[in-house]
Structure formats: structure tokens, C-alpha cells
N, C-alpha and C. Protein backbone atom coordinates (compact mmCIF):
# COMPACT_ATOMS: atom_id res chain seq x y z
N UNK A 1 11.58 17.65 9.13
CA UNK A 1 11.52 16.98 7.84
C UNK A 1 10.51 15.84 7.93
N UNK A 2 9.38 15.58 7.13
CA UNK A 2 8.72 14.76 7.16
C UNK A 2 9.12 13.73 6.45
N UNK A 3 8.55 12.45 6.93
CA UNK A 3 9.34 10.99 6.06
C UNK A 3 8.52 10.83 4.95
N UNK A 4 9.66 10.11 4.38
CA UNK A 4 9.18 9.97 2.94
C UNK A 4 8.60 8.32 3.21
N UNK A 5 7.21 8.83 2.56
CA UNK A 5 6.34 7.18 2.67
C UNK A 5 7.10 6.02 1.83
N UNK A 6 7.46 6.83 0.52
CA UNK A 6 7.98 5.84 -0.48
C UNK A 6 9.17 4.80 -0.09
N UNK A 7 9.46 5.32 1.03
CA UNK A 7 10.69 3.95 1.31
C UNK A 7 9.90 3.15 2.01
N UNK A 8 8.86 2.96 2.22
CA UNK A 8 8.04 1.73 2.76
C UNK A 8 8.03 0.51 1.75
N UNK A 9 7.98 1.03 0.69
CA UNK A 9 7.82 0.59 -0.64
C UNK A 9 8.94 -0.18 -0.63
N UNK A 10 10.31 0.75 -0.97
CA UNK A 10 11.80 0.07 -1.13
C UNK A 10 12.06 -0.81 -0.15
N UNK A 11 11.32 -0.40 1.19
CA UNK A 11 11.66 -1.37 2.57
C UNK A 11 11.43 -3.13 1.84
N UNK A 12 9.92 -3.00 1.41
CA UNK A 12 9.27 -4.33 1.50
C UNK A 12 9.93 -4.86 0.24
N UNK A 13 10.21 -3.80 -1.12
CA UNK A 13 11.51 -4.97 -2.00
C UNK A 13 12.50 -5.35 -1.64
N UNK A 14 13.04 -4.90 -0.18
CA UNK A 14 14.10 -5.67 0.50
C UNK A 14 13.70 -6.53 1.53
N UNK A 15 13.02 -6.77 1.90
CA UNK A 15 12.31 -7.42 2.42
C UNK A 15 11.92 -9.02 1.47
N UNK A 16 11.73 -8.50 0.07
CA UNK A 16 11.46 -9.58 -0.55
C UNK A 16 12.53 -10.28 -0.84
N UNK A 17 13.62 -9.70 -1.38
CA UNK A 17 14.81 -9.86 -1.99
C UNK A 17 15.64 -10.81 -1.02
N UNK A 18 15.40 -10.18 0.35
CA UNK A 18 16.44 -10.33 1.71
C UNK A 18 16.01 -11.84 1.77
N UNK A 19 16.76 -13.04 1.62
CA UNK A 19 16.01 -14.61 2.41
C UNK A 19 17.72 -15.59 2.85
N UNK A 20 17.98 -14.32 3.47
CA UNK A 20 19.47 -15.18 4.19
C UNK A 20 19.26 -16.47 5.42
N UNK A 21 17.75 -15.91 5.75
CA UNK A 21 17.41 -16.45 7.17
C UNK A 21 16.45 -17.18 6.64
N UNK A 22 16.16 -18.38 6.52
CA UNK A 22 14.86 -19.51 6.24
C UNK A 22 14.10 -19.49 7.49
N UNK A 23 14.46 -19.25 8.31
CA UNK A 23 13.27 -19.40 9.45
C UNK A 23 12.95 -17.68 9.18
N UNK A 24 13.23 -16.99 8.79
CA UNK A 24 12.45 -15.39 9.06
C UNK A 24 11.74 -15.07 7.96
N UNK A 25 11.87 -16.15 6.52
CA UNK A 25 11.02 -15.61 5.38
C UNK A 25 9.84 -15.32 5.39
N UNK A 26 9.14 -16.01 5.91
CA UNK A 26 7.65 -16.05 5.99
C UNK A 26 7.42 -14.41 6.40
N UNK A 27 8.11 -14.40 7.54
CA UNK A 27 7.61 -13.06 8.62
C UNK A 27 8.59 -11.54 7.71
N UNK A 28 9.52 -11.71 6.87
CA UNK A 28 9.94 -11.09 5.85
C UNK A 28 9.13 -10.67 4.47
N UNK A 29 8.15 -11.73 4.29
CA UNK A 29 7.29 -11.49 2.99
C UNK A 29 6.61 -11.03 3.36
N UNK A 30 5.42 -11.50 4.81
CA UNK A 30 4.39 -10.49 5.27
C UNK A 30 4.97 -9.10 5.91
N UNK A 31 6.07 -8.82 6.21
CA UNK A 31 6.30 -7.68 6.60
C UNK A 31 6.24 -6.81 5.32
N UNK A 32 6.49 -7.35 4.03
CA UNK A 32 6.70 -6.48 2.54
C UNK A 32 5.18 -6.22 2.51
N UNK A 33 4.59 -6.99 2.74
CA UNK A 33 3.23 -7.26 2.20
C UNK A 33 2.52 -6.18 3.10
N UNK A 34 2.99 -5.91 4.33
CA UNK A 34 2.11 -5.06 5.12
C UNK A 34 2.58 -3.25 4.60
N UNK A 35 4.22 -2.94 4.30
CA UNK A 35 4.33 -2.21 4.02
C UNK A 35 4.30 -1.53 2.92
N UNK A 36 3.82 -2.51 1.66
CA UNK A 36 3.68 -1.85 0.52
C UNK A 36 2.33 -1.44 0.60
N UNK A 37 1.16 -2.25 1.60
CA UNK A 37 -0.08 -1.19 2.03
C UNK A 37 0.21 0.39 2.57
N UNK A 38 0.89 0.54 3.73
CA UNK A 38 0.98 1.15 4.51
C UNK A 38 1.96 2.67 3.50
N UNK A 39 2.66 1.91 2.72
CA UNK A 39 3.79 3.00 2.03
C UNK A 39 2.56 3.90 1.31
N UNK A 40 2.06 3.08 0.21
CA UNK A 40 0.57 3.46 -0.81
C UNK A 40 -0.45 4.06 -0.04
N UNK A 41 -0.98 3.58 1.14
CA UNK A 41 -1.92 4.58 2.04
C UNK A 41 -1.51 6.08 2.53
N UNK A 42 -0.33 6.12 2.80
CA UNK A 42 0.00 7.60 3.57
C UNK A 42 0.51 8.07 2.47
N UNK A 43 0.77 7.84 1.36
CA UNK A 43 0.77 8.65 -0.07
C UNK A 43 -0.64 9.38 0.03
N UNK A 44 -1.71 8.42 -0.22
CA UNK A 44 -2.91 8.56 -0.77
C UNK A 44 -3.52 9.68 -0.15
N UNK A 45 -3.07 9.28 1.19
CA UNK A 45 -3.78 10.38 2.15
C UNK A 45 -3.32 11.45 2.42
N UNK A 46 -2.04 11.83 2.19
CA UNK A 46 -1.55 13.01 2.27
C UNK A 46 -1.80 13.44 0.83
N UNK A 47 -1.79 12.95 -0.06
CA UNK A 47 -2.18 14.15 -1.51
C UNK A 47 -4.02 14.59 -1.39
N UNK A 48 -4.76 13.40 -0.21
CA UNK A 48 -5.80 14.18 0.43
C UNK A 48 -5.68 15.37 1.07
N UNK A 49 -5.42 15.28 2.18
CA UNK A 49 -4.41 16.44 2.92
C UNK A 49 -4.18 17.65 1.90
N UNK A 50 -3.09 17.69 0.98
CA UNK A 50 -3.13 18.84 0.43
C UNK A 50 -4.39 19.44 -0.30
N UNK A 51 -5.27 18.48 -0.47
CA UNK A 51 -6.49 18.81 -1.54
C UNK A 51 -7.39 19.42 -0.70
N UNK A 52 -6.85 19.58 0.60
CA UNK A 52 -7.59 20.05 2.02
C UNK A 52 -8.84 19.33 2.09
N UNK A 53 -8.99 17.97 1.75
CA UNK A 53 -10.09 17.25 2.65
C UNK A 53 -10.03 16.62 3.97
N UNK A 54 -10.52 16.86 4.47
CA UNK A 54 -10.77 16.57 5.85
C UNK A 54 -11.07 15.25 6.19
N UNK A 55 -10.26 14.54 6.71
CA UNK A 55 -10.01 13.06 7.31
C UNK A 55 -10.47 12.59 8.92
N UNK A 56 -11.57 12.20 8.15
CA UNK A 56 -11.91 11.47 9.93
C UNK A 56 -10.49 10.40 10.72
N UNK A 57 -10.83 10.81 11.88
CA UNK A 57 -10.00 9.40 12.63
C UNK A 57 -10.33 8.34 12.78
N UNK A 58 -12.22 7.80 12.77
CA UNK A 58 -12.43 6.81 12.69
C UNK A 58 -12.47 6.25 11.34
N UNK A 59 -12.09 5.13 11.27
CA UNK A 59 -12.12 4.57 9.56
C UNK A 59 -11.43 5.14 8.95
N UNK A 60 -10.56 5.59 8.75
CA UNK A 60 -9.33 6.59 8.11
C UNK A 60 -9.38 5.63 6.95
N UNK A 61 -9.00 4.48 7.02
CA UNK A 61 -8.40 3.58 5.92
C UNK A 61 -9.59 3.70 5.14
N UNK A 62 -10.68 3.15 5.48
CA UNK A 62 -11.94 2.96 4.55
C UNK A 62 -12.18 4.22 3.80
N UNK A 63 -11.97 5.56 4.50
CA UNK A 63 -12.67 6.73 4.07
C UNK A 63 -11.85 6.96 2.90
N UNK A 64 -10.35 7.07 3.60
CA UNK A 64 -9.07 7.32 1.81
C UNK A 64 -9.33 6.25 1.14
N UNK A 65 -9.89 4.99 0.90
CA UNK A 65 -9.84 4.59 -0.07
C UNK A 65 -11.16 4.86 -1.12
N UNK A 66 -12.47 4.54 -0.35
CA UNK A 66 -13.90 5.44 -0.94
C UNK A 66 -13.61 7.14 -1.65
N UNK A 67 -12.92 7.83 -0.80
CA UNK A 67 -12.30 8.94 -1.38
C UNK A 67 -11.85 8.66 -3.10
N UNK A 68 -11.04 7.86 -3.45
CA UNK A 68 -10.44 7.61 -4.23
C UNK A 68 -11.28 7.02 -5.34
N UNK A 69 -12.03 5.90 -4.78
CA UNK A 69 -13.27 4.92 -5.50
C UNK A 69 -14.60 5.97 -6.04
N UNK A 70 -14.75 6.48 -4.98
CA UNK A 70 -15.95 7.15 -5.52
C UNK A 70 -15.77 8.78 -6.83
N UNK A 71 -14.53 8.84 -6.98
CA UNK A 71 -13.68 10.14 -7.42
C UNK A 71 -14.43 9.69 -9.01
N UNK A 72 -14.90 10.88 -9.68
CA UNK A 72 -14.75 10.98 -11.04
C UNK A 72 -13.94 10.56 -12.40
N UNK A 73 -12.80 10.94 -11.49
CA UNK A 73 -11.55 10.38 -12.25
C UNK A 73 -11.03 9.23 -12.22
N UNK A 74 -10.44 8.86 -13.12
CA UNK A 74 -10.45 7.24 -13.70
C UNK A 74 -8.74 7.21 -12.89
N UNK A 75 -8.14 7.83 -13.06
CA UNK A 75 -6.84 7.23 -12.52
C UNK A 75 -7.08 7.24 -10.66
N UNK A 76 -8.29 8.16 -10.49
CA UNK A 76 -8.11 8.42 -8.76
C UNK A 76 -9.02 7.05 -8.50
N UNK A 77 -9.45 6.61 -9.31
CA UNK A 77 -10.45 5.51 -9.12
C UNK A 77 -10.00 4.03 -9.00
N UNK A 78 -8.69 4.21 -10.07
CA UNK A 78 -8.06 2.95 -10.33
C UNK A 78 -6.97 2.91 -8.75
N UNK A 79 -6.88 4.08 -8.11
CA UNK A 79 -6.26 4.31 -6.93
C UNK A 79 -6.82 3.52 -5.99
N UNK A 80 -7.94 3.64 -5.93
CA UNK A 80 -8.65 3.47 -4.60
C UNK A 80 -9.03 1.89 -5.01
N UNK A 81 -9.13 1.15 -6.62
CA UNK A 81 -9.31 0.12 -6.28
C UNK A 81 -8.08 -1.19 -6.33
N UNK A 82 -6.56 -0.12 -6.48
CA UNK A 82 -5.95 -0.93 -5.76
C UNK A 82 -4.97 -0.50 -4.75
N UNK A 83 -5.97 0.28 -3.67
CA UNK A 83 -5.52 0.24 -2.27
C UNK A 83 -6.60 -0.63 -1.27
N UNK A 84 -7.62 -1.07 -1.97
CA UNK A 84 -8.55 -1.83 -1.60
C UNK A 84 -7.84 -3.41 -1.63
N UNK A 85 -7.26 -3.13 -2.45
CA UNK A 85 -6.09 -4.68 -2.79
C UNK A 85 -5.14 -4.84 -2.05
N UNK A 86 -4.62 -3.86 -1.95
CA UNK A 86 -3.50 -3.58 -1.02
C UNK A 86 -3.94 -3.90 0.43
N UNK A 87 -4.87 -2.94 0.97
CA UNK A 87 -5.82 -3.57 1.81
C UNK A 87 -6.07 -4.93 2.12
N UNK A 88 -6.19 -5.75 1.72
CA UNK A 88 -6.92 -7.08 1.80
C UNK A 88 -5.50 -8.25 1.82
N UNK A 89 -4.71 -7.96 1.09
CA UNK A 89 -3.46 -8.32 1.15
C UNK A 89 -2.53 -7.92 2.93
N UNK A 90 -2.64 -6.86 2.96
CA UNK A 90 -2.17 -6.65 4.21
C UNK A 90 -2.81 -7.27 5.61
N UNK A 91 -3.89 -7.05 5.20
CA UNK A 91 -4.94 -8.13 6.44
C UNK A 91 -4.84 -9.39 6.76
N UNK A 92 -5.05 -10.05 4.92
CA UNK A 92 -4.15 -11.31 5.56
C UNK A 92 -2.51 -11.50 5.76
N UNK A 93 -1.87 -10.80 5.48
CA UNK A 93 -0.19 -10.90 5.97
C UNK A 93 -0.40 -10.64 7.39
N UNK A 94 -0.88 -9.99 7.92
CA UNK A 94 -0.91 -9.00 9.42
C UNK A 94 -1.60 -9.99 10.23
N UNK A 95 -2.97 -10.62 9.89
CA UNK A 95 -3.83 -11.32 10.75
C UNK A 95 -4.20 -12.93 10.63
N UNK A 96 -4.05 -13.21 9.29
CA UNK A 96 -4.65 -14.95 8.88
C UNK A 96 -2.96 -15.87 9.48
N UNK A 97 -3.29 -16.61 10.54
CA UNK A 97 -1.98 -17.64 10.79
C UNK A 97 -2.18 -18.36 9.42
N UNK A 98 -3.19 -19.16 9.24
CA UNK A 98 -2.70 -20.34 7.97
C UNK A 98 -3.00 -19.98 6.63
N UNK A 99 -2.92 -18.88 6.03
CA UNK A 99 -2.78 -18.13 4.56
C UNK A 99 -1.50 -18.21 4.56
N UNK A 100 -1.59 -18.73 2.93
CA UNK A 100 -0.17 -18.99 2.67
C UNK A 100 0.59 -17.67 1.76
N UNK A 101 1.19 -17.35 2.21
CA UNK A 101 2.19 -16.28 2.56
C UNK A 101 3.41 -16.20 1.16
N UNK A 102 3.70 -15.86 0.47
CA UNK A 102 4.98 -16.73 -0.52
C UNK A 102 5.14 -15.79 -1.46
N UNK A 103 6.69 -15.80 -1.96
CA UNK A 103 6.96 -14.81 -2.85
C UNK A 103 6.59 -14.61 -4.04
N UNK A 104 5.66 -15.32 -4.10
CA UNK A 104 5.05 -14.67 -5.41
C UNK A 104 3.94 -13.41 -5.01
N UNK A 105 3.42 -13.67 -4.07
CA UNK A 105 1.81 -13.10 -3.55
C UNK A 105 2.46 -11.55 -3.24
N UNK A 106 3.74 -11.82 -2.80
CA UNK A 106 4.67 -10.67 -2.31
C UNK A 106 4.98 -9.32 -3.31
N UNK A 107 5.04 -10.44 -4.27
CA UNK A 107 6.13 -9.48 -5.50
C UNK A 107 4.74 -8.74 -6.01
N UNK A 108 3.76 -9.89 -6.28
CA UNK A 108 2.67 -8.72 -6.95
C UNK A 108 1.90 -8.15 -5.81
N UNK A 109 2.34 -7.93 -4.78
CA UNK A 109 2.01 -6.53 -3.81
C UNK A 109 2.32 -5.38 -4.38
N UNK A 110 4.01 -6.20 -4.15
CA UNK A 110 4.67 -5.18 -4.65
C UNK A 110 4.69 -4.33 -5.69
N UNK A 111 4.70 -5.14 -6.76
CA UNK A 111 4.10 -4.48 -8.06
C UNK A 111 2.87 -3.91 -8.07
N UNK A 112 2.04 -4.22 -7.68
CA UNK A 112 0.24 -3.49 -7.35
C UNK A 112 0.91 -2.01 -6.78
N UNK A 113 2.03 -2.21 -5.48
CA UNK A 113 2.11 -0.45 -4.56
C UNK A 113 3.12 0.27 -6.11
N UNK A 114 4.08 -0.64 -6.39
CA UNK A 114 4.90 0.39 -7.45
C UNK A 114 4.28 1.14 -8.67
N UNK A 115 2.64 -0.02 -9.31
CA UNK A 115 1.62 1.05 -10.23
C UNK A 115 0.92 2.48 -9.71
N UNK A 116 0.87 1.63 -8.41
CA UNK A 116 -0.40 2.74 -7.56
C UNK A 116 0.61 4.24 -7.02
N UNK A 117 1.98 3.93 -7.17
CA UNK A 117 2.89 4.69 -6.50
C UNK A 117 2.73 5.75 -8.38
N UNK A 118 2.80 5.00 -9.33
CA UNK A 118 3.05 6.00 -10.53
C UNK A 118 2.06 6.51 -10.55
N UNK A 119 0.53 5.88 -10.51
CA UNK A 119 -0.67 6.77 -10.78
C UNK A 119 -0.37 8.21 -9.83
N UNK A 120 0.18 7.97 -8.32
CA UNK A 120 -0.54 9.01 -7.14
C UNK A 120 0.97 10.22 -8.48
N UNK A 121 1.83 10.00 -8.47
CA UNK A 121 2.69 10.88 -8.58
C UNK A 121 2.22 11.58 -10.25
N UNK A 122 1.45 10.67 -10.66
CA UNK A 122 0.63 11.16 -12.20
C UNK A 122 -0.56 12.26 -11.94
N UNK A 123 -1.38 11.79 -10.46
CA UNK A 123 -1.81 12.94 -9.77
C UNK A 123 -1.26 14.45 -9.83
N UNK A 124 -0.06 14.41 -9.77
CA UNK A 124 1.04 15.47 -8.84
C UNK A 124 0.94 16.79 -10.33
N UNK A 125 1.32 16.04 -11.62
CA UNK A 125 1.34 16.61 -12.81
C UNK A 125 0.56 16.69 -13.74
N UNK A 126 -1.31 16.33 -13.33
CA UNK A 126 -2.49 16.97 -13.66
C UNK A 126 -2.81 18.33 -13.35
């Protein structure tokens, strides 16, 4: 059985939601923040996959999202330019120590992966 990406998604709204622990929030919001990239990417790339395009290993990330950007279509386009967001968001959760981190920046991750989650599945029923 293969995993379902979409609970990456649900992970990081619990993740947002979850703030029992004041010393773990910070590392709780960037963990949402990294997986509402990560949930939205292995969507993206597996409805590549079925379209049988062929995925390099180097640059994987860059290539599925240009995939998407450079696409004809306006919803595969609006895909790729916010997994590019998603992207950039996750980089700094994952890598910047003094970017400030906070539930707001979180929620509209979140909300950015839950649009990008309706477009890919709007894909599914074209």
C-alpha cells in the first residue's frame, strides 16, 4: 500500500493547532511549514509519474515544479507557482536560524498546500 501524501498536510494542521509545549512551538510551526511543502510536492510528482514523465534525480524539486510552471494550462501553472511558495517557505523553516517563524506564516502555508491540494485533485477530473 502506498502512503497517502495528503496526511502530510493534516500532519502540519496538527502541528499548528498542537501548542501544549511553549518551548516546542517554534520547532512545531516549522515542522507544519516543512510538511505542507513536502505533502504538495509528492502529490505533484506522482500525478507526473502517472502522466509517464520521466523525473530526473538530480533537481527533482526544481524540475516538478518548472514541469508545472512552464505547462500550458493555467491551473497546472498556478501549481507550480505555488509549490515555488511552498518551496521557499520550507527553506526558510528547515534552514534560516533567525527568520521568524509564527503562526500566522504557518497557517497560510497551510492554506497555500490545502488550494494547491484542490487544484492537483481538479487535475484528476479533467
Amino acid at each position: 500500500m502506498s502512503f497517502n501524501w495528503e496526511l502530510y498536510v493534516q500532519l502540519a494542521d496538527e502541528f499548528i493547532s498542537y501548542q501544549e509545549n511553549a518551548d516546542l512551538r517554534e520547532a512545531h510551526l516549522r515542522s507544519a511549514m516543512s510538511r505542507c511543502y513536502y505533502g504538495i510536492f509528492c502529490i505533484a510528482r506522482n500525478h507526473l509519474f502517472v502522466k509517464n514523465t520521466s523525473i530526473p534525480r538530480v533537481d527533482t524539486h526544481k524540475f516538478v515544479r518548472e514541469q508545472y510552471q512552464r505547462s500550458p494550462r493555467n491551473v497546472e501553472k498556478k501549481i507550480g507557482k505555488n509549490l515555488r511558495r511552498l518551496w521557499k517557505e520550507r527553506k526558510d523553516a528547515d534552514y534560516e536560524n533567525d527568520t521568524d517563524i509564527n503562526v500566522s506564516r504557518a497557517k497560510t502555508a497551510l492554506d497555500l498546500s490545502k488550494r494547491t491540494l484542490e487544484k492537483l485533485r481538479q487535475m484528476e477530473t479533467i
